[in-house]
Protein backbone atom coordinates (compact mmCIF):
# COMPACT_ATOMS: atom_id res chain seq x y z
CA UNK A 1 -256.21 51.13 113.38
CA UNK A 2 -254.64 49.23 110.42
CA UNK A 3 -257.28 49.57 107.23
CA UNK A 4 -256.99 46.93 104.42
CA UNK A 5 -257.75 48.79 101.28
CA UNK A 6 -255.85 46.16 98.99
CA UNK A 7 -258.42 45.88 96.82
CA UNK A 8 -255.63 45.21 93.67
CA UNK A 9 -256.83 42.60 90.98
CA UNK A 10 -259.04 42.63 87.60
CA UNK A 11 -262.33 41.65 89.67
CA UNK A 12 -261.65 45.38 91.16
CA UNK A 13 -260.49 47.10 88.26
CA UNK A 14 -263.89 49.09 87.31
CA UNK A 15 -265.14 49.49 91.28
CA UNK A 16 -261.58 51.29 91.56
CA UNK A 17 -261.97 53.70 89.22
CA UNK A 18 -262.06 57.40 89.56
CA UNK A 19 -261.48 56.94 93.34
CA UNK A 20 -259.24 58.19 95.46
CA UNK A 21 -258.16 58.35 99.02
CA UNK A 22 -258.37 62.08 100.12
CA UNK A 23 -256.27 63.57 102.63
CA UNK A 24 -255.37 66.80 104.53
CA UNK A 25 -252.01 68.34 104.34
CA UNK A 26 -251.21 71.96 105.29
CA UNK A 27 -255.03 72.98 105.48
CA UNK A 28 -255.38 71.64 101.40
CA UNK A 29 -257.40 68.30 99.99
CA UNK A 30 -254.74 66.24 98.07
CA UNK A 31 -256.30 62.69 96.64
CA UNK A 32 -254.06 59.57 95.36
CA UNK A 33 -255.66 56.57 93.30
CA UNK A 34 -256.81 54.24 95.39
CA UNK A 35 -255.68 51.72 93.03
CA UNK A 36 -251.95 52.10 95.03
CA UNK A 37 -253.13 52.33 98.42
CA UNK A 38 -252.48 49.04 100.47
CA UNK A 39 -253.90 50.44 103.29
CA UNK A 40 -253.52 53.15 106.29
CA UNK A 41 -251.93 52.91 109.41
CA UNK A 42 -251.86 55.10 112.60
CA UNK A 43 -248.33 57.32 113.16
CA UNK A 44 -245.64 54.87 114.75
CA UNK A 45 -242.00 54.61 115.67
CA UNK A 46 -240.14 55.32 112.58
CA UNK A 47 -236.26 54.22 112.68
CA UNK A 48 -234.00 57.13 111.28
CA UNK A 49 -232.00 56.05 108.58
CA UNK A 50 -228.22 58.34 108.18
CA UNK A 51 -228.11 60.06 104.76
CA UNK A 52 -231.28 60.07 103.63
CA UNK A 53 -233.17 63.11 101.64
CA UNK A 54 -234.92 65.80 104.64
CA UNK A 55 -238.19 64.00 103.27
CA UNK A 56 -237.44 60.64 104.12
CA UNK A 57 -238.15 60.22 107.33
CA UNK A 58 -236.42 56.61 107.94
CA UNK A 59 -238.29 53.02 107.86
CA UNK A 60 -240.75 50.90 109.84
CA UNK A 61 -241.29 47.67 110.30
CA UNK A 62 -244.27 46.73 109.33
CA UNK A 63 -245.60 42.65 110.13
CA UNK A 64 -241.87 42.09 109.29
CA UNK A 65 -241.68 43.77 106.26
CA UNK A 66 -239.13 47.17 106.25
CA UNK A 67 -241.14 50.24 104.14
CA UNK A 68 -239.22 53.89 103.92
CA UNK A 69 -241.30 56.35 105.27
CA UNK A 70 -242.00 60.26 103.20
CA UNK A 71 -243.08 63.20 104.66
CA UNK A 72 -245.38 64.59 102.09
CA UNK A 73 -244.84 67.78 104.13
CA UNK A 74 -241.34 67.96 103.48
CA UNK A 75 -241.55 66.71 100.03
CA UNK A 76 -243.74 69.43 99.39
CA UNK A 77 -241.35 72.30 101.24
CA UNK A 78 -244.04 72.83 103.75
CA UNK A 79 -243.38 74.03 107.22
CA UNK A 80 -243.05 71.20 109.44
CA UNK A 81 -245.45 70.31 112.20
CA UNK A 82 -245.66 67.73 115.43
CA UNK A 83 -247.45 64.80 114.36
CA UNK A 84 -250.43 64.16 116.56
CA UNK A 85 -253.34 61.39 116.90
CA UNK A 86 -254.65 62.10 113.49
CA UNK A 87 -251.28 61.99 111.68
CA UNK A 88 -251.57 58.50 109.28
CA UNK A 89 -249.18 57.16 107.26
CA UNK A 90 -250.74 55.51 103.98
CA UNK A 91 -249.30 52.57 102.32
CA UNK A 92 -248.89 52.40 98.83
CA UNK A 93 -247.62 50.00 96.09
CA UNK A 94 -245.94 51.71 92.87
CA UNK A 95 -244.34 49.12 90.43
CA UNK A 96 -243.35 46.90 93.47
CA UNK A 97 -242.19 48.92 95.50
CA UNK A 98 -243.99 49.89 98.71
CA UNK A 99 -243.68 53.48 100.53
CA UNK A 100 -245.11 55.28 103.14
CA UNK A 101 -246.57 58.55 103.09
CA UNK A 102 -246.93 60.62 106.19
CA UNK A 103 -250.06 63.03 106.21
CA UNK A 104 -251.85 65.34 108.53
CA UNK A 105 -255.31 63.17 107.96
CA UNK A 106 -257.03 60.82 105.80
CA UNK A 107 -260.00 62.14 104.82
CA UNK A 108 -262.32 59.58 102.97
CA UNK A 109 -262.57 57.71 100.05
CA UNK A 110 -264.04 60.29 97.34
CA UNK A 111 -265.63 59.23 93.51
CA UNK A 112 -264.19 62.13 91.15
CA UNK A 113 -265.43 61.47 87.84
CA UNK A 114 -262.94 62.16 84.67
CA UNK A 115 -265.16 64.26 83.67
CA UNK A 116 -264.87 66.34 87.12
CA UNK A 117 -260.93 66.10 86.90
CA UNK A 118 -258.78 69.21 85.18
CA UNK A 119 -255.40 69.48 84.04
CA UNK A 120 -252.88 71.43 86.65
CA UNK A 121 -252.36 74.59 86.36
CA UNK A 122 -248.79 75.67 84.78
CA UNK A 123 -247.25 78.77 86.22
CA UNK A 124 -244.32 78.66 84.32
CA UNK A 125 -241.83 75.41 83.14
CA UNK A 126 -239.72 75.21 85.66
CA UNK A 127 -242.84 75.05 88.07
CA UNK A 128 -242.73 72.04 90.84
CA UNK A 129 -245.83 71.00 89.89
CA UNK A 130 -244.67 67.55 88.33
CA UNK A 131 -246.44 65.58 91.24
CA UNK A 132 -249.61 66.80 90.67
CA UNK A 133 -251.70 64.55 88.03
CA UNK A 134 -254.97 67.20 88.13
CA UNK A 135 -257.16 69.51 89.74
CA UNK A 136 -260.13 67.28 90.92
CA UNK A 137 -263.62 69.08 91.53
CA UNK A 138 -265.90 67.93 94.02
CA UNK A 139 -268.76 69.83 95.24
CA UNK A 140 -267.47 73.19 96.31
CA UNK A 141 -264.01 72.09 96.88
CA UNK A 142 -260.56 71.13 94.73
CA UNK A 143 -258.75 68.07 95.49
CA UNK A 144 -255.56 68.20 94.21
CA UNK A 145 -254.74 64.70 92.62
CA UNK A 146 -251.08 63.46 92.63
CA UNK A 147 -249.36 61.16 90.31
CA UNK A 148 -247.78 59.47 92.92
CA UNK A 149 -244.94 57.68 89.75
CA UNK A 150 -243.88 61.05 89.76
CA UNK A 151 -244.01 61.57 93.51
CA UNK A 152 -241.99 58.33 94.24
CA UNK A 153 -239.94 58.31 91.26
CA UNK A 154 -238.36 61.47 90.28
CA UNK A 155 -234.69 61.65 89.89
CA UNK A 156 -233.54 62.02 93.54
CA UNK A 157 -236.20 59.14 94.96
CA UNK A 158 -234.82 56.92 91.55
CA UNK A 159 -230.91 57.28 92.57
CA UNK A 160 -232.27 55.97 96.29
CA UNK A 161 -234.17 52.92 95.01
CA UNK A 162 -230.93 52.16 92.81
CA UNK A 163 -228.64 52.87 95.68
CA UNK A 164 -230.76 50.12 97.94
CA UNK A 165 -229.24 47.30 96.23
CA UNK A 166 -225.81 48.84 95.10
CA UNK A 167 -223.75 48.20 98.21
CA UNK A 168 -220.31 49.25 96.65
């Protein structure tokens, strides 16, 4: 079930943008770039790791390589649900380092002009909307775009990727 989307590289750089892989999560569209997806991968075992964040579901080996695993559900606060047949796990690359993201479905790959892209709404400051790069617009529907270096890398996913290599 394994889809290679590595399509990294300058050749690529112009037929990558403004797309994005869209997927399903609690009933809404969310996109990411597809400029960070590696590729998608069918729900498998996924090896618990102690004293990790609720969101971090543990690792998998994948062709030999170990990748933590997120639940964008439970990054997101969202009631939890039994993954199923359609549950994927996407495989990105941010700055080297390689995650991946549990979802309810991959949709498709979807071409959302800038011009089609708005800024997030702001409900107030201290709104949790950091992950969320803009309000895409595609036919009569809103995909909601994440910034996926804000997703990975906020302060509690940072002290983790520090901690990896600090055995003290």
């Amino acid at each position: 079930m394994a889809e290679d989307l590595s399509l990294n590289g300058p050749d690529n750089e112009d037929t990558q943008k403004d797309k994005y892989l869209t997927f399903h999560l609690a009933g809404e569209n969310y996109g990411i770039d597809i400029c960070y997806v590696i590729e998608i991968i069918g729900i498998q075992s996924i090896t618990e790791v102690p004293d990790m964040p609720a969101f971090i579901r543990g690792v998998i080996n994948l062709r030999g390589k170990v990748i933590p695993v997120m639940d964008v559900r439970a990054r997101f606060k969202l009631p939890a649900r039994d993954y199923d047949d359609r549950t994927c796990i996407i495989v990105i690359n941010v700055d080297s380092t390689e995650v991946g993201l549990v979802v309810d479905e991959v949709s498709e790959v979807a071409d959302i002009p800038e011009s089609h892209v708005e800024p997030a709404p702001r409900t107030s400051k201290n709104s949790d909307n950091s992950y969320i790069q803009g309000m895409g617009k595609m036919n009569n529907r809103v995909i909601i775009l994440l910034d996926v270096h804000k997703l990975l890398f906020s302060n509690e996913m940072q002290r983790l990727i520090q901690s990896d290599g600090d055995e003290e």
